[in-house]
C-alpha atoms as a PDB file:
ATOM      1  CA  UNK A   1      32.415 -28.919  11.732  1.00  0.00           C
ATOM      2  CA  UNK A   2      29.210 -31.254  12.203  1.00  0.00           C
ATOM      3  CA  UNK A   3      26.775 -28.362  10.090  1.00  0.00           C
ATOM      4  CA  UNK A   4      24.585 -29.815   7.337  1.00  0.00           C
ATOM      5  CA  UNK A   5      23.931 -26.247   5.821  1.00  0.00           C
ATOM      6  CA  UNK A   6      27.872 -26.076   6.047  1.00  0.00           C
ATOM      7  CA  UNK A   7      28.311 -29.491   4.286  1.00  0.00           C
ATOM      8  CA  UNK A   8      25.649 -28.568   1.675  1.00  0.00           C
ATOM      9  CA  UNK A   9      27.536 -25.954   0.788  1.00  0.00           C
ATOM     10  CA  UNK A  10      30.855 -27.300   0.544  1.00  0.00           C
ATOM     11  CA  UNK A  11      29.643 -30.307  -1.236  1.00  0.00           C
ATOM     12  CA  UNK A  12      29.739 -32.595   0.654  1.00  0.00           C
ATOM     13  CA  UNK A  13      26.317 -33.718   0.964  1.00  0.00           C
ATOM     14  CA  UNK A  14      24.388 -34.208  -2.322  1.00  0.00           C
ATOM     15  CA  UNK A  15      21.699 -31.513  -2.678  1.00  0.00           C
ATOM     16  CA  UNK A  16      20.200 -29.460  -5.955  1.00  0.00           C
ATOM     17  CA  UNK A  17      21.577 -26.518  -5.749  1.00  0.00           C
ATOM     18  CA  UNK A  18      19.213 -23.472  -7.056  1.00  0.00           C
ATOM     19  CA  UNK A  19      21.615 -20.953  -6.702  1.00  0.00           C
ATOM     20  CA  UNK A  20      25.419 -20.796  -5.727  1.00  0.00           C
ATOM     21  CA  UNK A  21      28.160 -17.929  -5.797  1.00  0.00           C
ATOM     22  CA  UNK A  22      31.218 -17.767  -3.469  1.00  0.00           C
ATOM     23  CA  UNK A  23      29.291 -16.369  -0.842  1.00  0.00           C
ATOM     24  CA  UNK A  24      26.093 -17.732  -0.842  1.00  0.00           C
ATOM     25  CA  UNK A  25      24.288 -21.291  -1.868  1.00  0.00           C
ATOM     26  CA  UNK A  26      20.592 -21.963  -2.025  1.00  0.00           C
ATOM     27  CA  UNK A  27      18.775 -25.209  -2.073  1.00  0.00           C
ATOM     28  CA  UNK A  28      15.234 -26.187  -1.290  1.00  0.00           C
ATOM     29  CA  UNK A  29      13.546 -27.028   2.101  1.00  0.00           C
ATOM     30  CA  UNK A  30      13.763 -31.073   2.711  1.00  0.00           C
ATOM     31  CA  UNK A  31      10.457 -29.918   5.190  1.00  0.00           C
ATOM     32  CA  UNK A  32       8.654 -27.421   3.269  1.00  0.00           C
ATOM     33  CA  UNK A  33       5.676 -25.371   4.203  1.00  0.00           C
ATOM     34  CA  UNK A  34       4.598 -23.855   1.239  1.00  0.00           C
ATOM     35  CA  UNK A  35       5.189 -25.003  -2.821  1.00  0.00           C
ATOM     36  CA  UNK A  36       7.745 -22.830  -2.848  1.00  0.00           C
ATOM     37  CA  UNK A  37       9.924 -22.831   0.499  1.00  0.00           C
ATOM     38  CA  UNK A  38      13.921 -22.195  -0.453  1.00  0.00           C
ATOM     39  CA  UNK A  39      16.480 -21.873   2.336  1.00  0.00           C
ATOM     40  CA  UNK A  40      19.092 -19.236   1.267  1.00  0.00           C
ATOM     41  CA  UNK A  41      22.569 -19.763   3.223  1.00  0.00           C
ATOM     42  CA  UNK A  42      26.010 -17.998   3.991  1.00  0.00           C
ATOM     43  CA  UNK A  43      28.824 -20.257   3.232  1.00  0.00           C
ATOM     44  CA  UNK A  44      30.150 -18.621   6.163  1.00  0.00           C
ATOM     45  CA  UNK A  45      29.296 -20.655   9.102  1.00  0.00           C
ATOM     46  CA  UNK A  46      27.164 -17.574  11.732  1.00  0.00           C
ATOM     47  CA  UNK A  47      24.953 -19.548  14.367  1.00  0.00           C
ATOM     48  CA  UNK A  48      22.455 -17.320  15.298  1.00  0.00           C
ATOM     49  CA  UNK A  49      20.933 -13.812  13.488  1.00  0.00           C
ATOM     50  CA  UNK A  50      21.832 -12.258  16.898  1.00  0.00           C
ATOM     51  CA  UNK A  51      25.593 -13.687  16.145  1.00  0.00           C
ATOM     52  CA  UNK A  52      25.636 -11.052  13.207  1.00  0.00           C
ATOM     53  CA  UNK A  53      28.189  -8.615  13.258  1.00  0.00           C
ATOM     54  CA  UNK A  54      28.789  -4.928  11.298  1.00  0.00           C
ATOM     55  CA  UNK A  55      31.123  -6.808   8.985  1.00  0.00           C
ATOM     56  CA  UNK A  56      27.939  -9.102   7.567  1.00  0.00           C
ATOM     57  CA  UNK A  57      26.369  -6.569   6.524  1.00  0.00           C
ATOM     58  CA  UNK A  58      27.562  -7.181   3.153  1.00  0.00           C
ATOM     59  CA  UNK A  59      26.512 -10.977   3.298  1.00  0.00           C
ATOM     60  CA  UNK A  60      23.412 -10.014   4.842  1.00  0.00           C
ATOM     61  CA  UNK A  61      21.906  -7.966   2.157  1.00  0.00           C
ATOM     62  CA  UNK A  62      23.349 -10.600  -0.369  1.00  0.00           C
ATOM     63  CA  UNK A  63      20.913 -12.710   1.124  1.00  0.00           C
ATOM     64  CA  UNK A  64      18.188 -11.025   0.071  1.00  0.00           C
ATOM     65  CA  UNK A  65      19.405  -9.891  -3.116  1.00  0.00           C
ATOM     66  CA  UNK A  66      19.384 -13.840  -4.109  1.00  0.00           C
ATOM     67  CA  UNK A  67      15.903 -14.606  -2.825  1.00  0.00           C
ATOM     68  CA  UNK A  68      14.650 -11.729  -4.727  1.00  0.00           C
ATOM     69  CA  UNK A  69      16.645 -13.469  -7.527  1.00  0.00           C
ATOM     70  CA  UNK A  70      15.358 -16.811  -6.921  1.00  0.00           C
ATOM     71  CA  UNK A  71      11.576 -15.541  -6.541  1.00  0.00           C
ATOM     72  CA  UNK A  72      12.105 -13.393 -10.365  1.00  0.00           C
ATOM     73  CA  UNK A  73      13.286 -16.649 -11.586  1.00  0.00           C
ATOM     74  CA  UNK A  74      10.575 -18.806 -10.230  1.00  0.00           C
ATOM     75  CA  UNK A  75       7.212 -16.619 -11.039  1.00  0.00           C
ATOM     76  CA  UNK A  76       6.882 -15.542  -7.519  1.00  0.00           C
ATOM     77  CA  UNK A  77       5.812 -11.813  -7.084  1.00  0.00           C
ATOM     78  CA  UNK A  78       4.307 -12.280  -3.662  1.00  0.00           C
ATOM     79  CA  UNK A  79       6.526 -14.292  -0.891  1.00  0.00           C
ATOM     80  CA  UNK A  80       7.363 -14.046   2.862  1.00  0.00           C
ATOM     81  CA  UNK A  81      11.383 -14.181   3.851  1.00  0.00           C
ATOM     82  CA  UNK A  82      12.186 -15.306   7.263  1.00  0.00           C
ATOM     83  CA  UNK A  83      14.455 -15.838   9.675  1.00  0.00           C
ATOM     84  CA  UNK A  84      13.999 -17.550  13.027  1.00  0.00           C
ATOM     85  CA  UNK A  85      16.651 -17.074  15.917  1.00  0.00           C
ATOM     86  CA  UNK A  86      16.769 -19.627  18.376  1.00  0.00           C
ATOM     87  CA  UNK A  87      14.528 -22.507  19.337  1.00  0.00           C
ATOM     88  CA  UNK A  88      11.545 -20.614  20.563  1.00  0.00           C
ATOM     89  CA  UNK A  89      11.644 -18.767  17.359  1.00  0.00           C
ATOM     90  CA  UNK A  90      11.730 -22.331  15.016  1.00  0.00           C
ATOM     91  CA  UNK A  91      15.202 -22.088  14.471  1.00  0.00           C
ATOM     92  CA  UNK A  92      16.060 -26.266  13.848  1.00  0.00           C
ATOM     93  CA  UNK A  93      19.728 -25.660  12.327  1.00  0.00           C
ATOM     94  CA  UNK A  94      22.470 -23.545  13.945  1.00  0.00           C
ATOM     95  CA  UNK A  95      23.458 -21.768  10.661  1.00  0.00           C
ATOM     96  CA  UNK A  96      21.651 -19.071   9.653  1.00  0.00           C
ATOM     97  CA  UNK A  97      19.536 -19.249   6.762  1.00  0.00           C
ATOM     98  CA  UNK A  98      16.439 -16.823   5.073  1.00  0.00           C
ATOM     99  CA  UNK A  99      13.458 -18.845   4.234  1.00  0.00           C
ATOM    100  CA  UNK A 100      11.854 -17.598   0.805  1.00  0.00           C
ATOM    101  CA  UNK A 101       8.477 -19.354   1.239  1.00  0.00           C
ATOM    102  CA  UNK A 102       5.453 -19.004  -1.422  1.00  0.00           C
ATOM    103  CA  UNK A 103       3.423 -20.073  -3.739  1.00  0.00           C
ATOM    104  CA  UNK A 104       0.291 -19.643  -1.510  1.00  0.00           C
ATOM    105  CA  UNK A 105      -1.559 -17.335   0.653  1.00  0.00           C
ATOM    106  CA  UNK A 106      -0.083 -16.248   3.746  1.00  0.00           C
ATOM    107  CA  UNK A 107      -2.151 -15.530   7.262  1.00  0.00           C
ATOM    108  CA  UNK A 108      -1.184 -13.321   9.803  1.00  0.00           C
ATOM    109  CA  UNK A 109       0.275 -13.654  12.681  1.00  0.00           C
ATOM    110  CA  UNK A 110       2.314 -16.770  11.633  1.00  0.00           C
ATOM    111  CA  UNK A 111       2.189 -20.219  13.266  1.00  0.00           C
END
């Protein structure tokens, strides 16, 4: 498979790893948007959020369990998590990913 998020988190392309279980690996945005912007990944390869099925819901939640993790451990106690699905949404890469993004003020409605 041509992924980079997959490749990341098999190894095969070099990247600092901030968090990593058999499930999950976390690594920091090469375009970030904030001083804090961390993409949390499934190892398993799912293209889209609307690609999610009743079985993720396991992985899902895990998700957010290690941003919540990753914010605890990095002084954040106020952050925005995202997804985007699909190109009108921002989505660049075809893997899903959650975006934990802080370390500055937010607005509302986002970009």
């Amino acid at each position: 498979m041509d992924c980079i998020f997959c490749k990341i988190a098999a190894r095969e392309i070099d990247s600092e790893l901030l968090y990593e279980d058999e499930a999950v690996v976390a690594f920091r945005d090469i375009n970030p948007v904030a001083p804090t912007h961390v993409l949390i990944v499934p190892r398993e390869h799912i293209e889209r959020i609307s690609d999610i099925q009743p079985r993720h819901a396991e992985m899902v939640g895990r998700l957010h369990l290690v941003a919540g993790e990753i914010a605890a451990r990095t002084g954040l106690s106020d952050y925005r998590l995202v997804f985007n699905c699909g190109p009108e949404a921002g989505q660049a890469v075809y893997h899903i990913h959650l975006h934990l993004i802080g370390g500055r003020k937010m607005t509302w409605p986002p970009g």
